[in-house]
PDB file of N, CA and C in Angstrom:
ATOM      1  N   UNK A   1     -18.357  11.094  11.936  1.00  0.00           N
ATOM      2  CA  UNK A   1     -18.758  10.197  12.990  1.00  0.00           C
ATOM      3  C   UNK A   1     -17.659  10.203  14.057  1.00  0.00           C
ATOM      4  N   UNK A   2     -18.162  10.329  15.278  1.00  0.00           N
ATOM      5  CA  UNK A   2     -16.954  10.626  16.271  1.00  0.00           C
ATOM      6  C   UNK A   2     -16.419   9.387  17.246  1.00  0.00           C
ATOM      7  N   UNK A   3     -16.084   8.929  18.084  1.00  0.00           N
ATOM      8  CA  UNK A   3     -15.552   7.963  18.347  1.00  0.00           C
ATOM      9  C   UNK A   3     -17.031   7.258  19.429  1.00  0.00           C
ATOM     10  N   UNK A   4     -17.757   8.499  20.109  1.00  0.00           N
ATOM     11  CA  UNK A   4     -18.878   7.499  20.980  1.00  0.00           C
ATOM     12  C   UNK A   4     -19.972   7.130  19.630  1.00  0.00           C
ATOM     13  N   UNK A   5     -20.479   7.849  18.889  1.00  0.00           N
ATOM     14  CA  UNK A   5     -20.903   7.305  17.485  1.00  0.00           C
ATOM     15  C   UNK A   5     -20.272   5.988  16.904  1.00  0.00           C
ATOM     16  N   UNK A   6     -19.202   5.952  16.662  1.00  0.00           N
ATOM     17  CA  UNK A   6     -18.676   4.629  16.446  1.00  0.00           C
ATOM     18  C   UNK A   6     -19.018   3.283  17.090  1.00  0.00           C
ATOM     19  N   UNK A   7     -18.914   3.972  18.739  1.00  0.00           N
ATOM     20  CA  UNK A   7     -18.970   3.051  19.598  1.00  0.00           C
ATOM     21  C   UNK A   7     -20.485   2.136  19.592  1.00  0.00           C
ATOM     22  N   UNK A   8     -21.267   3.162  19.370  1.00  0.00           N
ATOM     23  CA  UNK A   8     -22.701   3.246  19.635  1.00  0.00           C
ATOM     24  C   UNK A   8     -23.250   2.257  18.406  1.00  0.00           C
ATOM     25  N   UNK A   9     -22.834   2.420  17.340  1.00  0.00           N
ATOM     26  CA  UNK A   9     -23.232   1.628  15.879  1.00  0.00           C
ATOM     27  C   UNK A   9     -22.794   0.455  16.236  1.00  0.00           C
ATOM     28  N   UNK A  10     -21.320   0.411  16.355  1.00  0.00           N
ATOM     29  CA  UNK A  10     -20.414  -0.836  16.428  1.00  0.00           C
ATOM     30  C   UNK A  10     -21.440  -1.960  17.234  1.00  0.00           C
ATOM     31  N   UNK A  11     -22.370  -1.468  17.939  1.00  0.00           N
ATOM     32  CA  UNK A  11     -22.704  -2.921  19.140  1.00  0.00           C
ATOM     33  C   UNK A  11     -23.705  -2.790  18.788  1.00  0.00           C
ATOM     34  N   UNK A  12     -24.182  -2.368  17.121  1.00  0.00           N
ATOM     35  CA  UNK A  12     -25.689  -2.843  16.634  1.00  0.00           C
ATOM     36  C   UNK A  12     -25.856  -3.997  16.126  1.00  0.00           C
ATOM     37  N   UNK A  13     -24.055  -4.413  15.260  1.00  0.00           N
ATOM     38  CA  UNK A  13     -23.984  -5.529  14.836  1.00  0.00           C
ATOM     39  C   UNK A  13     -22.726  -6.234  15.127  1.00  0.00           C
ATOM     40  N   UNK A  14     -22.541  -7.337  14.428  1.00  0.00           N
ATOM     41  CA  UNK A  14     -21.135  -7.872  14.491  1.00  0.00           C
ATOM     42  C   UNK A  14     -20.633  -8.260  13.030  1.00  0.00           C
ATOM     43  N   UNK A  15     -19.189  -8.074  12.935  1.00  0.00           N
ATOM     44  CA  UNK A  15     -18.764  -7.973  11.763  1.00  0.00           C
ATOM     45  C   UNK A  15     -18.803  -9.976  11.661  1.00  0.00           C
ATOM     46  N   UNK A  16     -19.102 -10.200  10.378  1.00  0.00           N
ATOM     47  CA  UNK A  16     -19.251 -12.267   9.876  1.00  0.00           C
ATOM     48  C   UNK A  16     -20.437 -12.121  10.244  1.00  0.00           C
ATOM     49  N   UNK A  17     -21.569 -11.211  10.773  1.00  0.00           N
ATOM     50  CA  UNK A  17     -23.038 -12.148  10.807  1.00  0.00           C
ATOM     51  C   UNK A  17     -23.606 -11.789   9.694  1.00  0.00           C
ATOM     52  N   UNK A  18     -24.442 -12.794   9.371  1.00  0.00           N
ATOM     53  CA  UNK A  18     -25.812 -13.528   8.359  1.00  0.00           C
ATOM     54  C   UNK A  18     -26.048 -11.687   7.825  1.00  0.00           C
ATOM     55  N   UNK A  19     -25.952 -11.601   6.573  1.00  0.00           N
ATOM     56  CA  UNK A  19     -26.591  -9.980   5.987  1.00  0.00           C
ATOM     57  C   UNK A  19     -28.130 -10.321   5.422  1.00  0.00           C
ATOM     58  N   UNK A  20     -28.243 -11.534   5.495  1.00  0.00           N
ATOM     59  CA  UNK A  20     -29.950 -12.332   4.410  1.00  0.00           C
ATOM     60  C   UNK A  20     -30.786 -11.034   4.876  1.00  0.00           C
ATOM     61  N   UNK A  21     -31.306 -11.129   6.405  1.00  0.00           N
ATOM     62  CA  UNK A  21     -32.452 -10.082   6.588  1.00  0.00           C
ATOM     63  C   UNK A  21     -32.365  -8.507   6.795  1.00  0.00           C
ATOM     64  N   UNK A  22     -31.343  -8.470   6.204  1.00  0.00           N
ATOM     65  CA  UNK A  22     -30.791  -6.646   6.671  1.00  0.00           C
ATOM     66  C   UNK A  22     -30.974  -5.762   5.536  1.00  0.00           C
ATOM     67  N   UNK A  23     -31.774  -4.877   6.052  1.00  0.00           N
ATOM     68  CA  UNK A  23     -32.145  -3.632   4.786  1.00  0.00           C
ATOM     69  C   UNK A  23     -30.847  -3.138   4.168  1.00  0.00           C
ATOM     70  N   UNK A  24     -31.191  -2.451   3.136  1.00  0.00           N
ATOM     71  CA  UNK A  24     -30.072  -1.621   1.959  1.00  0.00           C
ATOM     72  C   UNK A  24     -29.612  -0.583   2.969  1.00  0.00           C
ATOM     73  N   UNK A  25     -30.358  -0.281   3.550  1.00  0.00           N
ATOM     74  CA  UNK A  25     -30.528   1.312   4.708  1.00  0.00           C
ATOM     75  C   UNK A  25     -29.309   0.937   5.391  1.00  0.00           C
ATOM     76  N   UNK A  26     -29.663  -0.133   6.101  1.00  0.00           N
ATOM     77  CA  UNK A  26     -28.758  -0.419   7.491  1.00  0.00           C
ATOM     78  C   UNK A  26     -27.500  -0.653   7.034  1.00  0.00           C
ATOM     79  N   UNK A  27     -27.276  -2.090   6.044  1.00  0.00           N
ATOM     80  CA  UNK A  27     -26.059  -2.488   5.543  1.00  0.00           C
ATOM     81  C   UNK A  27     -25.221  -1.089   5.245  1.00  0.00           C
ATOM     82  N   UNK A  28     -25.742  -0.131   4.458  1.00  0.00           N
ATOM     83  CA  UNK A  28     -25.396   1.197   3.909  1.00  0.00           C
ATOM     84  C   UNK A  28     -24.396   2.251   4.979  1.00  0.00           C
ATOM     85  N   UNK A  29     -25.318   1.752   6.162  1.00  0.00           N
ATOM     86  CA  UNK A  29     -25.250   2.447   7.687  1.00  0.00           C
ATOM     87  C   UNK A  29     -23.840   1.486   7.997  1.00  0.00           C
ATOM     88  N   UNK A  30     -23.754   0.483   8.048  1.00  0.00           N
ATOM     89  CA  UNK A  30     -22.779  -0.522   9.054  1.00  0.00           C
ATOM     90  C   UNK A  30     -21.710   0.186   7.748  1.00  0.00           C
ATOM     91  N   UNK A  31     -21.662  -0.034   6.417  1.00  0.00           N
ATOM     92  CA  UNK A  31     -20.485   0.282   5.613  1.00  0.00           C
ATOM     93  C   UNK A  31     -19.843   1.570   6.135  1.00  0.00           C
ATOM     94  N   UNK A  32     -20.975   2.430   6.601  1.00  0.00           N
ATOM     95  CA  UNK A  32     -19.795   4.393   6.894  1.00  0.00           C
ATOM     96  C   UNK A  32     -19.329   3.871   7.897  1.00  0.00           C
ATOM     97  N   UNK A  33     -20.213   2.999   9.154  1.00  0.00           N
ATOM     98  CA  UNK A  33     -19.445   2.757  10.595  1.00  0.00           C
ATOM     99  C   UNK A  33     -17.722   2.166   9.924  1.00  0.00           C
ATOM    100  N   UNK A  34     -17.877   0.846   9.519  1.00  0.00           N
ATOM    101  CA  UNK A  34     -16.727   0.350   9.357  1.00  0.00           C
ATOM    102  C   UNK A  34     -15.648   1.078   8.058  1.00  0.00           C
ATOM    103  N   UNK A  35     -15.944   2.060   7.504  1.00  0.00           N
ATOM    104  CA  UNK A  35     -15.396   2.826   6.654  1.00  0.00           C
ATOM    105  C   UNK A  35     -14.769   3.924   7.586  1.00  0.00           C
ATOM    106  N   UNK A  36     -15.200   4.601   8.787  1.00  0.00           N
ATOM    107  CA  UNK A  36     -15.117   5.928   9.608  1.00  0.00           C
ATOM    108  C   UNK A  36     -13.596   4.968  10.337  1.00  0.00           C
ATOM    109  N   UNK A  37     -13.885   3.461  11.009  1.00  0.00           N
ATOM    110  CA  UNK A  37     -13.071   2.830  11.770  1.00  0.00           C
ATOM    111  C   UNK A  37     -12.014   2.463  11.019  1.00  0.00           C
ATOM    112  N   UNK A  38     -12.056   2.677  10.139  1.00  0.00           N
ATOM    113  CA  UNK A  38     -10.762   2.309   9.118  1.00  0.00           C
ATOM    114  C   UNK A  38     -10.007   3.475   8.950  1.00  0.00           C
ATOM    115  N   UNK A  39     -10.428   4.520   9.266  1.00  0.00           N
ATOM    116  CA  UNK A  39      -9.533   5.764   8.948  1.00  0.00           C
ATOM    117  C   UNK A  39      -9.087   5.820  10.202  1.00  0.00           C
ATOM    118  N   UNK A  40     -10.260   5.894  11.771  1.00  0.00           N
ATOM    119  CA  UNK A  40      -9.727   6.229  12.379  1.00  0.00           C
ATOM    120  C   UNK A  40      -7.901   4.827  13.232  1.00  0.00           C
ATOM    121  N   UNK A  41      -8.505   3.474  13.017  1.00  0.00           N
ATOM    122  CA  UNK A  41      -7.186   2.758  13.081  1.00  0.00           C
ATOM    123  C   UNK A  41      -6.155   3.104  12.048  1.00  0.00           C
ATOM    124  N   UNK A  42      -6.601   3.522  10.913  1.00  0.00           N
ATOM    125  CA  UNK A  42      -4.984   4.320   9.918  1.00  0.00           C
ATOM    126  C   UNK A  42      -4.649   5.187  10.788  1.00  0.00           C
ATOM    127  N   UNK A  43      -5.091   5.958  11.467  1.00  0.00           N
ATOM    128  CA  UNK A  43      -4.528   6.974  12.075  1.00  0.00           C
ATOM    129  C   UNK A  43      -4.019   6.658  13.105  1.00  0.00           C
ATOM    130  N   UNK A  44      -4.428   5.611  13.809  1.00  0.00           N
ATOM    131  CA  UNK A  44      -4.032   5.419  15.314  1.00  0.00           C
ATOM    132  C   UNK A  44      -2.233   4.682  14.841  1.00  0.00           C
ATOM    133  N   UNK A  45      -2.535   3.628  13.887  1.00  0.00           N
ATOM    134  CA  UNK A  45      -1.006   3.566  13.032  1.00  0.00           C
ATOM    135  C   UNK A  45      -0.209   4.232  12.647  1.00  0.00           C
ATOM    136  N   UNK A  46      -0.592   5.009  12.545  1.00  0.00           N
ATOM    137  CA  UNK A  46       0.456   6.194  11.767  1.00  0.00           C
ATOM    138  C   UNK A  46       1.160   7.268  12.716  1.00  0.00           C
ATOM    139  N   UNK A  47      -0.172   7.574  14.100  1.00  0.00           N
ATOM    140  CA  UNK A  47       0.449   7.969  14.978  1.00  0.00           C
ATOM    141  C   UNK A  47       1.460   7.086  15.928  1.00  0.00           C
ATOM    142  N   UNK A  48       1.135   5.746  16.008  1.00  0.00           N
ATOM    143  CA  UNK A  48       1.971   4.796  16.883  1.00  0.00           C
ATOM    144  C   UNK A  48       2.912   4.573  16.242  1.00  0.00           C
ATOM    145  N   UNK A  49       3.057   4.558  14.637  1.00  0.00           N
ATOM    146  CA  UNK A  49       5.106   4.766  14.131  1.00  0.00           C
ATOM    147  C   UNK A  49       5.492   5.735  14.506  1.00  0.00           C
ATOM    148  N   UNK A  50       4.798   7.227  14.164  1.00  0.00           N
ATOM    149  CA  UNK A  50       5.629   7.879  14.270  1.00  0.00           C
ATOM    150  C   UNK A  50       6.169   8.301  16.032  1.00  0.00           C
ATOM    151  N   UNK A  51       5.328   7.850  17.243  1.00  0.00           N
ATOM    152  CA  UNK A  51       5.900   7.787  18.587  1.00  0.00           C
ATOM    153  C   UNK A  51       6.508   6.627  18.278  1.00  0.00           C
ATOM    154  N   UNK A  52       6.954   5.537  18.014  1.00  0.00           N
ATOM    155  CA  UNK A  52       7.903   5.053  17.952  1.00  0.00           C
ATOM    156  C   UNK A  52       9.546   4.943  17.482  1.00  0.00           C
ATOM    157  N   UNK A  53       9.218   5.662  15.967  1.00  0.00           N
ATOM    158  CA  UNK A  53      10.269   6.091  15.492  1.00  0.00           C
ATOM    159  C   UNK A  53      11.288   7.608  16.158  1.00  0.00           C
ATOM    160  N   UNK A  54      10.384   8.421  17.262  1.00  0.00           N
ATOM    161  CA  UNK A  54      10.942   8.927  18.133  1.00  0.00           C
ATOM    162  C   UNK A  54      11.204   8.561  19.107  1.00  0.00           C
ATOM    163  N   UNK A  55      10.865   7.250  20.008  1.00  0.00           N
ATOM    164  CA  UNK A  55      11.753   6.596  20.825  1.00  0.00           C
ATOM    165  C   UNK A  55      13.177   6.133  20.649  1.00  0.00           C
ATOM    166  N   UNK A  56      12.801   5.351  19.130  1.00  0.00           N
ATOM    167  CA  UNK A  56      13.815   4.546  18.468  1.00  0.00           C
ATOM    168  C   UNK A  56      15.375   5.662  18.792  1.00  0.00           C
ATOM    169  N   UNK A  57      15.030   7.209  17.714  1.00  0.00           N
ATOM    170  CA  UNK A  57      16.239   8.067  17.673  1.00  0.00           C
ATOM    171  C   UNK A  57      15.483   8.372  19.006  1.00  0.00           C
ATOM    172  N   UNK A  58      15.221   8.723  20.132  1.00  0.00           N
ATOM    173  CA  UNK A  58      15.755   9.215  21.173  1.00  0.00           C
ATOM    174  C   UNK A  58      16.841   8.052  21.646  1.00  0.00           C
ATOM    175  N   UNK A  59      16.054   7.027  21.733  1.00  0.00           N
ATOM    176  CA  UNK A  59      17.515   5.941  22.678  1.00  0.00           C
ATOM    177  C   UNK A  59      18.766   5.645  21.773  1.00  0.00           C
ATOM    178  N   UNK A  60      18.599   5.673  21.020  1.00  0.00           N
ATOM    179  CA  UNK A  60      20.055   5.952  20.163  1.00  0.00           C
ATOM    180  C   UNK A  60      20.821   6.662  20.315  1.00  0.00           C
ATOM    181  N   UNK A  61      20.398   7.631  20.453  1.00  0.00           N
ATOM    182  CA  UNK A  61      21.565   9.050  20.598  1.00  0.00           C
ATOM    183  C   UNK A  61      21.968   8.840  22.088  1.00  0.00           C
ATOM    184  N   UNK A  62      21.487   7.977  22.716  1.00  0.00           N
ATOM    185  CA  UNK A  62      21.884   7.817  24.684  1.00  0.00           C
ATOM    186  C   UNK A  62      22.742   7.243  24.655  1.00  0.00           C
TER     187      UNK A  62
END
């Protein structure tokens, strides 16, 4: 699932609303959306330490 896919699911629902009338299908569907967004924010973390931890030793060594 790529990031306009994400985008596109994401504003079918909202994460805390009522699941009472929602098919097995869909719920099934919203779990990969918010499963895909969880990898891709691990990643966005993992890339934002590691540009940080190269700021950190660049201004150090100045």
């Amino acid at each position: 699932m790529d990031e306009a896919d994400l985008k596109r699911a994401g504003q079918a629902f909202r994460v805390g609303e009522d699941l009472y009338g929602i098919s097995v299908a869909q719920l099934t569907e919203r779990l990969e959306v918010l499963s895909a967004e969880q990898i891709r924010i691990k990643h966005a973390i993992t890339q934002k330490n590691a540009e940080l931890t190269t700021a950190e030793t660049f201004f150090r060594k100045s």
